[in-house]
Protein backbone atom coordinates (compact mmCIF):
# COMPACT_ATOMS: atom_id res chain seq x y z
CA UNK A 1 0.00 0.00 0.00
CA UNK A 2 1.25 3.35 -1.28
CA UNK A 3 1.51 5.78 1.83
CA UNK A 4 0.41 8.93 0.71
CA UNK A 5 0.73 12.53 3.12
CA UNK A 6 -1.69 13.33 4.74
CA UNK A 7 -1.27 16.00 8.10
CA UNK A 8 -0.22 13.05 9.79
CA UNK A 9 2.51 11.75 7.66
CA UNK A 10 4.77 13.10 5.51
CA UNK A 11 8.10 12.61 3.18
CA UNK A 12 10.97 15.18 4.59
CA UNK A 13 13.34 16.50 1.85
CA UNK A 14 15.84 14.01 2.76
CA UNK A 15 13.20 11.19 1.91
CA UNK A 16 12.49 10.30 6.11
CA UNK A 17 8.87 9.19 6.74
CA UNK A 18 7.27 10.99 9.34
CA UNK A 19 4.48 9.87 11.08
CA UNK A 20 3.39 12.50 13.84
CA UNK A 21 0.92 10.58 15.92
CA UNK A 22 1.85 7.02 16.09
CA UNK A 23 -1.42 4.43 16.44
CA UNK A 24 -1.26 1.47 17.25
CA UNK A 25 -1.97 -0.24 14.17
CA UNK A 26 0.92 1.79 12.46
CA UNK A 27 3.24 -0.65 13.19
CA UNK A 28 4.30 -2.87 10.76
CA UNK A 29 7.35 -3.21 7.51
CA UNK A 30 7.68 0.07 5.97
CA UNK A 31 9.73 0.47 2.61
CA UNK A 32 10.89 3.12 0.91
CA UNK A 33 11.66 3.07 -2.88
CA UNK A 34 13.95 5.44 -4.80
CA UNK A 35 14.21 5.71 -8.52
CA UNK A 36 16.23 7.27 -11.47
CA UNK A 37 16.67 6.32 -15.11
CA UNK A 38 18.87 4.25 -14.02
CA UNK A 39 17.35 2.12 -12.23
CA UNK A 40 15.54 1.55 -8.88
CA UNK A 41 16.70 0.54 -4.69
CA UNK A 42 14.51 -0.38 -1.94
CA UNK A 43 15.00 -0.85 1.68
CA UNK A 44 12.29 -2.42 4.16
CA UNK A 45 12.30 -0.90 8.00
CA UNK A 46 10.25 -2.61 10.46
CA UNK A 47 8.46 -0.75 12.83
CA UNK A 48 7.13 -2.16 16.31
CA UNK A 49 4.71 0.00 18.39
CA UNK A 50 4.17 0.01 21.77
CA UNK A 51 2.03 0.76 24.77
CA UNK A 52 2.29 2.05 27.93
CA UNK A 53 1.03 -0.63 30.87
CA UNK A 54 -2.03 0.84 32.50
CA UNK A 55 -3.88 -1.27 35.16
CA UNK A 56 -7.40 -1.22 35.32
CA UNK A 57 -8.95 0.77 37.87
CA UNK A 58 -10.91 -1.20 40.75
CA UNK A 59 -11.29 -1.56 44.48
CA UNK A 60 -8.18 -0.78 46.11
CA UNK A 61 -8.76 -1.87 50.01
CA UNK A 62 -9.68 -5.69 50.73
CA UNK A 63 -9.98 -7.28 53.90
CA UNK A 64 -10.38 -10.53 55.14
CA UNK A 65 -10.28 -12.88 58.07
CA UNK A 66 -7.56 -14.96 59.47
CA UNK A 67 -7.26 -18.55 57.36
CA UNK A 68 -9.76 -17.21 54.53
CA UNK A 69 -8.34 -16.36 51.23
CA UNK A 70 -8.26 -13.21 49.48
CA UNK A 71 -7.64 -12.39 45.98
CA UNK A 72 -6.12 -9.15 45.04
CA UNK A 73 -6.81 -8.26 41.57
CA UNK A 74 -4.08 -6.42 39.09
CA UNK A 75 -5.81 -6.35 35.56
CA UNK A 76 -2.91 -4.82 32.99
CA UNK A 77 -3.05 -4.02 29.22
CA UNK A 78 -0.20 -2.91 26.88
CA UNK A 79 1.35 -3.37 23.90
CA UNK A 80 3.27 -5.81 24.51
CA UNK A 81 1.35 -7.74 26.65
CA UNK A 82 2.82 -6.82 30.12
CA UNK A 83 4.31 -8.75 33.04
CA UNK A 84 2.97 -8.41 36.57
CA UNK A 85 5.08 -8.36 39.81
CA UNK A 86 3.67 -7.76 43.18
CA UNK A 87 5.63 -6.30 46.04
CA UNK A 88 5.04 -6.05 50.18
CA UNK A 89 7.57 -3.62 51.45
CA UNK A 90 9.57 -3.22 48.40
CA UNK A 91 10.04 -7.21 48.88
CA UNK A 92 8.80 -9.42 45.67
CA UNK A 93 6.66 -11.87 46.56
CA UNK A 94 6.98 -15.16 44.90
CA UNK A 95 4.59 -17.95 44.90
CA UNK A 96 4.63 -20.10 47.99
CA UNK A 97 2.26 -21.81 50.67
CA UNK A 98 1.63 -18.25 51.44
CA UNK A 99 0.95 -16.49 47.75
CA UNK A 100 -0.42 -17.48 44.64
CA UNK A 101 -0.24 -15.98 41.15
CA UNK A 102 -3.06 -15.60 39.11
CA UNK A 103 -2.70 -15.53 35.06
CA UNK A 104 -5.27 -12.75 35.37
CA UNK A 105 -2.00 -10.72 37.35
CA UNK A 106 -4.02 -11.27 40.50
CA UNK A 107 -2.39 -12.27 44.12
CA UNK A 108 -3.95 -15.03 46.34
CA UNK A 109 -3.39 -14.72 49.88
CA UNK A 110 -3.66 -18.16 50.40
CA UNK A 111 -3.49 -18.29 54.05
CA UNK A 112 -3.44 -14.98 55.41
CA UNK A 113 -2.80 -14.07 59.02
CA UNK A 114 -2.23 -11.09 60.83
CA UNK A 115 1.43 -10.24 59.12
CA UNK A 116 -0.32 -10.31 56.08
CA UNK A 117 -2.07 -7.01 56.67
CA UNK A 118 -0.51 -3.78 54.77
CA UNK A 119 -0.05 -2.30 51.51
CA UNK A 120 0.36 -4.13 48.45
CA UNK A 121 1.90 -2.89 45.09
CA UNK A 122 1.35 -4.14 41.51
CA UNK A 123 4.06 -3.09 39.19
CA UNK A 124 2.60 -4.12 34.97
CA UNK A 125 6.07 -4.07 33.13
CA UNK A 126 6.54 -4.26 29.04
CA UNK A 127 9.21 -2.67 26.52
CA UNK A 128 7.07 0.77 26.98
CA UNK A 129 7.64 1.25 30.48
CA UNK A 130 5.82 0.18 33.75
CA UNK A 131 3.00 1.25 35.85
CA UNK A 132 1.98 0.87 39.61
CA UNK A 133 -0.79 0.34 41.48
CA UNK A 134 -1.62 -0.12 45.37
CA UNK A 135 -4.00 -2.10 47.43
CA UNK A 136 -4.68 -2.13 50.98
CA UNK A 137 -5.25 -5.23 53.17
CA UNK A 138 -6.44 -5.54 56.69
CA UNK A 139 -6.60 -9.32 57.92
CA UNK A 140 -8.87 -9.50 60.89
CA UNK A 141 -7.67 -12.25 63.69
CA UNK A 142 -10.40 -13.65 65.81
CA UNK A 143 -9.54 -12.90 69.54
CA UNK A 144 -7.81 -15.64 71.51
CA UNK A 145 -7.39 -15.38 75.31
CA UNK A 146 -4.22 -16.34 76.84
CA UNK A 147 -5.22 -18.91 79.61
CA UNK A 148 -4.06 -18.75 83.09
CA UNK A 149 -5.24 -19.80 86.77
CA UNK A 150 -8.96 -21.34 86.63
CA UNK A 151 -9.48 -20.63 90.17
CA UNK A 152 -8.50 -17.69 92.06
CA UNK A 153 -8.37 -17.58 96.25
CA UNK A 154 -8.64 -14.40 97.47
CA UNK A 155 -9.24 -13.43 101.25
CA UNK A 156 -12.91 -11.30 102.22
CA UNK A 157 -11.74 -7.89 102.48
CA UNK A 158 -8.93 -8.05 100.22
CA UNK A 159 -8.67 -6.82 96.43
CA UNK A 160 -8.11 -9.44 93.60
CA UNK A 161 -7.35 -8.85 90.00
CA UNK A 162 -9.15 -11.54 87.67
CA UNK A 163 -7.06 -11.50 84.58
CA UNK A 164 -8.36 -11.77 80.67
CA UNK A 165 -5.00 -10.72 78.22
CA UNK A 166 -6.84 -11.39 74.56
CA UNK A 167 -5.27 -10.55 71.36
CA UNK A 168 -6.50 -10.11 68.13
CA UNK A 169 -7.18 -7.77 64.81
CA UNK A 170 -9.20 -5.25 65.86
CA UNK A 171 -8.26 -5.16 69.71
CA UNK A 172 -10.81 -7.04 71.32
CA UNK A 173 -13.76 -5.38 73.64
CA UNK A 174 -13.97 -7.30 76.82
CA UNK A 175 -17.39 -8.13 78.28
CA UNK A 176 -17.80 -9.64 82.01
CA UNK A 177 -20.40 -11.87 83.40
CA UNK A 178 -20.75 -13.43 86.87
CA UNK A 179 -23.13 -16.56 86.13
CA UNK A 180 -25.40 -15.13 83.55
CA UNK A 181 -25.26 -11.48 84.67
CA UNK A 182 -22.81 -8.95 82.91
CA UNK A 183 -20.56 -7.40 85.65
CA UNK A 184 -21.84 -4.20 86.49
CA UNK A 185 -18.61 -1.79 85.33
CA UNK A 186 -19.71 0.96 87.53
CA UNK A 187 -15.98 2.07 88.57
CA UNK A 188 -16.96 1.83 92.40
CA UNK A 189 -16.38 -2.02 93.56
CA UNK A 190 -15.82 -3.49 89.99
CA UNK A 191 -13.21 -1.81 87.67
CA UNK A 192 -12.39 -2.93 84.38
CA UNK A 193 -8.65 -2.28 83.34
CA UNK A 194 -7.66 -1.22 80.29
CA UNK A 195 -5.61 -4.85 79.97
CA UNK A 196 -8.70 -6.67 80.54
CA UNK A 197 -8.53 -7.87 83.60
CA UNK A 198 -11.81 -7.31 86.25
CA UNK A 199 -10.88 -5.63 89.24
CA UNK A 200 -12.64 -6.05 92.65
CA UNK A 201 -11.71 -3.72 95.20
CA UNK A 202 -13.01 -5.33 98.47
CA UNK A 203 -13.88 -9.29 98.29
CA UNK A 204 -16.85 -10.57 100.13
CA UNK A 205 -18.69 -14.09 100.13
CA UNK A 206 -21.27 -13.05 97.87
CA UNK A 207 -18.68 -11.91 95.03
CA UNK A 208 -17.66 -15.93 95.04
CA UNK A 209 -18.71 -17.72 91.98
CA UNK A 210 -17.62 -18.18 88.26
CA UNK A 211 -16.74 -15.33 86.44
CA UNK A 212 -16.74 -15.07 82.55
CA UNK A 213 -14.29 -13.39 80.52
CA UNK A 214 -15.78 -12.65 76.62
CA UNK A 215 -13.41 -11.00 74.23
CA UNK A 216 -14.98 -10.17 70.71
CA UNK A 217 -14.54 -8.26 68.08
CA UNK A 218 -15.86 -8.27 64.04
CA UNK A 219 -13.56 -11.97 63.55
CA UNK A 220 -15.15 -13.58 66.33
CA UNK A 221 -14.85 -14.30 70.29
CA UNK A 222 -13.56 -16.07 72.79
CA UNK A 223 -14.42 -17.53 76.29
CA UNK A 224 -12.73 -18.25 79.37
CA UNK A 225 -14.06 -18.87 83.07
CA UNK A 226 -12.49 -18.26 86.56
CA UNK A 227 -13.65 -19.52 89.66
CA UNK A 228 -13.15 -17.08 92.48
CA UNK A 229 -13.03 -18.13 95.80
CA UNK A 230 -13.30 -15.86 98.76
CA UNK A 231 -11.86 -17.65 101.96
CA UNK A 232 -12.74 -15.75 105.30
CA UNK A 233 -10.12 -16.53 108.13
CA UNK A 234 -11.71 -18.82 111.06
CA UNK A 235 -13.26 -16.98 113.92
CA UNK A 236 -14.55 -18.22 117.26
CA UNK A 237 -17.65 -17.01 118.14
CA UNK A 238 -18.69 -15.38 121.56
CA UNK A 239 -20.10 -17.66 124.32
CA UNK A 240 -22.52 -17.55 126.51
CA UNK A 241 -22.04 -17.65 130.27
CA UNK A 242 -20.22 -19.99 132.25
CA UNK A 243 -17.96 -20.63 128.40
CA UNK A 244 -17.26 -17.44 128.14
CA UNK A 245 -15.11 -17.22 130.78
CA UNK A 246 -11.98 -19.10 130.29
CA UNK A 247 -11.68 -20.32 133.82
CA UNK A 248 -13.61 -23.34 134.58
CA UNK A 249 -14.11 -25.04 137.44
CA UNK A 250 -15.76 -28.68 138.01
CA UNK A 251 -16.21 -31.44 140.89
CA UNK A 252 -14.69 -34.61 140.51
CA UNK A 253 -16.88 -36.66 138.81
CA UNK A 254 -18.90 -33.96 136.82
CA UNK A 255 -19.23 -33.61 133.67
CA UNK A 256 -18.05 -30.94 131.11
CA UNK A 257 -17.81 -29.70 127.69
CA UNK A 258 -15.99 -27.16 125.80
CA UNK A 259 -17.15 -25.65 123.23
CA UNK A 260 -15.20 -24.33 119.89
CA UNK A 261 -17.85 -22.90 117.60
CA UNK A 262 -15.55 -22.16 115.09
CA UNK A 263 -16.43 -20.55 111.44
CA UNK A 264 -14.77 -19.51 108.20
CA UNK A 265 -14.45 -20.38 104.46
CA UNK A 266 -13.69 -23.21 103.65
CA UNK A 267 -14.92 -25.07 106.56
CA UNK A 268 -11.78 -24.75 108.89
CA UNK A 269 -10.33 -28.01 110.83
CA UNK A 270 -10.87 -28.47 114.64
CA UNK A 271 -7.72 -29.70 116.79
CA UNK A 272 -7.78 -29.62 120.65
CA UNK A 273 -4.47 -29.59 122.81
CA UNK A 274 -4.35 -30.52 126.21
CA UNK A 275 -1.16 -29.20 128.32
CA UNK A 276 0.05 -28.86 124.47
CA UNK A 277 -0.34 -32.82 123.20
CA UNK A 278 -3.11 -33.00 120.72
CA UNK A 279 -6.61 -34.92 122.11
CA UNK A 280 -7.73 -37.63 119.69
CA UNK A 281 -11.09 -37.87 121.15
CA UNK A 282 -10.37 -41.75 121.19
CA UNK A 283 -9.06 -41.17 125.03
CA UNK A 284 -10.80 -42.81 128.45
CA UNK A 285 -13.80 -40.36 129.03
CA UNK A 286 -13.16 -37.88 126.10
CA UNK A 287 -15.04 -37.49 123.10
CA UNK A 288 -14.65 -34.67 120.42
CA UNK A 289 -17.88 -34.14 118.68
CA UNK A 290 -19.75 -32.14 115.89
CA UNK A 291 -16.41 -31.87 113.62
CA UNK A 292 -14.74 -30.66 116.54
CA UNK A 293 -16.66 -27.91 117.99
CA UNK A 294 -17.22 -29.86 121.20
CA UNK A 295 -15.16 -31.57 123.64
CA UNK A 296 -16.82 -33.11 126.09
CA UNK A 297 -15.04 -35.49 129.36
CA UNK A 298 -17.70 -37.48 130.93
CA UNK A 299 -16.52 -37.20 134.22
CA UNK A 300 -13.69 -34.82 135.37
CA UNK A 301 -10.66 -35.84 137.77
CA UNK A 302 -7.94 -34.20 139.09
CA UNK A 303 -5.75 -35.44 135.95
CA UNK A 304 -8.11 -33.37 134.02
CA UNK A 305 -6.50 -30.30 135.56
CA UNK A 306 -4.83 -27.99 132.67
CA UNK A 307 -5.19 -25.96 129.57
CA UNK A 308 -7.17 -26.95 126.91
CA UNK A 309 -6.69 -24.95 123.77
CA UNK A 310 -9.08 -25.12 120.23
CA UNK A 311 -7.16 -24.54 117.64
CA UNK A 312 -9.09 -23.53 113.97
CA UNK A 313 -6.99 -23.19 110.86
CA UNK A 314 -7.64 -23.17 107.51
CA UNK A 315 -6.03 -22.01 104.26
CA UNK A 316 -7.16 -18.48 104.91
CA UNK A 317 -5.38 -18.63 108.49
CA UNK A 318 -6.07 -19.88 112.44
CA UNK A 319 -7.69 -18.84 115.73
CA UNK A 320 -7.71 -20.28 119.26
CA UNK A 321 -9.80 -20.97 122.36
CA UNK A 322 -8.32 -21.69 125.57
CA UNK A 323 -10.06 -23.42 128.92
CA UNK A 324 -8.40 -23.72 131.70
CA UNK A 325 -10.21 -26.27 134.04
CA UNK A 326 -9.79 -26.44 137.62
CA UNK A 327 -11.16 -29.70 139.19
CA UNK A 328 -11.92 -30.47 143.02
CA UNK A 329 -11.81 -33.29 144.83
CA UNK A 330 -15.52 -34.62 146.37
């Protein structure tokens, strides 16, 4: 085909074709052909066009949830057809267990996890040049609490810190529930810190119980439950006349019993002492009843004389009672 000028091409006096706006379907063999009477000489000159990458304009932040994959799409044309590299920190990612590449130019996050969040770029290459184009990805993690004590002991008066360290992508909101009620996060007795954890300032027997720890956020949730246990020191309660004086006094032959009304949380263990050796209550005439809060000798002698002593511990700590008993011959 015979080129002929037009504004867009034209033969300089020097016989150079120029073509002022290049198209893409002016590529192709161009020859030029000179002649004289003497004869003629032609020469053929290839020319290859090309275009500029461009990337095809789309949705530019993605997010996802831990283990789910996620496709992250780079559509490219050009002239010639151009190659597509995605970076992460001006690192190349290559296919692995982790990435995958699509023929469309796309990236599969496989796997993702929370290192996976950030900014991803696409880089289209050819002959013409190269062009870029960023996407955003957050990977949301499901919260997961780290596990600790399952049961707390804590003495009645005390404070105690009931702990609940979750992690996960958001931050996780923590909700507490004692039995089915939410804890009432009023910043007086109950205070929630800002690591979780459920603070109660003064302990008493009602606050025992299991205690819930929910972290959540758009991923998911997690549980965990704590069993607080308030323990109350034993105490001896006050007795009524003669008992509550600790001299007593008895005729041979009488009978007596010492009481040792003893209370606390747990349930605190009875031991009696006599001139400091612990009483079985498998001895002649000596019986220790009702878990210990009784000792009782059938019939006093003068070997009974001494100190008796009621000793109540448990884990929460001890108290005493002492008798001192006085017995006179008939």
């Amino acid at each position: 085909m015979v080129l002929v000028p037009n504004p867009y091409i034209n033969v300089r006096s020097d016989g150079s074709l120029h073509l002022e706006r290049v198209r893409l379907q002016d590529g192709g063999d161009y020859t030029c052909m000179a002649s004289n009477v003497a004869g003629t000489s032609n020469k053929t000159t290839t020319v290859n066009v090309y275009v500029l990458p461009v990337i095809q304009h789309g949705q530019q932040i993605f997010s996802t949830i831990e283990g789910i994959p996620v496709t992250l799409p780079c559509k490219a044309s050009g002239v010639p057809k151009p190659s597509i590299v995605w970076s992460k920190k001006d690192v190349i990612l290559s296919s692995n267990v982790k990435f995958s590449a699509g023929s469309d130019g796309s990236l599969q996050v496989v796997s993702p996890g929370g290192e996976e969040t950030g900014e991803y770029v696409c880089t289209a290459t050819n002959a013409a040049g190269y062009a870029t184009r960023k996407v955003q990805l957050t990977v949301y993690v499901p919260p997961k609490i780290q596990r600790g004590p399952r049961v707390l002991k804590v003495q009645a008066g005390h404070r105690v810190d009931i702990p609940c360290s979750a992690q996960g992508i958001p931050p996780p909101t923590i909700t507490w529930f004692q039995g089915r009620s939410a804890v009432p996060i009023d910043g007086g007795q109950f205070i929630h810190s800002l690591d979780g954890a459920l603070t109660i300032s003064n302990v008493q027997p009602p606050d025992a119980g299991i205690y819930k720890c929910v972290a959540s956020n758009v991923a998911g949730s997690d549980a965990s439950e704590i069993t607080v246990q308030v323990q109350e020191s034993p105490t001896i309660e006050d007795l009524d006349p003669p008992y509550n004086n600790p001299f007593q006094e008895r005729v041979a032959n009488q009978r007596i019993a010492f009481p040792c009304p003893a209370k606390g949380i747990p349930k605190p263990v009875i031991k009696w002492l006599r001139n400091g050796r612990e009483l079985m209550g498998n001895e002649p005439g000596i019986s220790i009843l009702e878990d210990g809060t009784l000792l009782i000798i059938a019939s006093v002698t003068p070997s009974d004389n001494g100190e008796y002593i009621c000793v109540a511990t448990n884990e929460a700590g001890s108290t005493e009672r002492k008798y001192n008993l006085k017995v006179h011959g008939k």
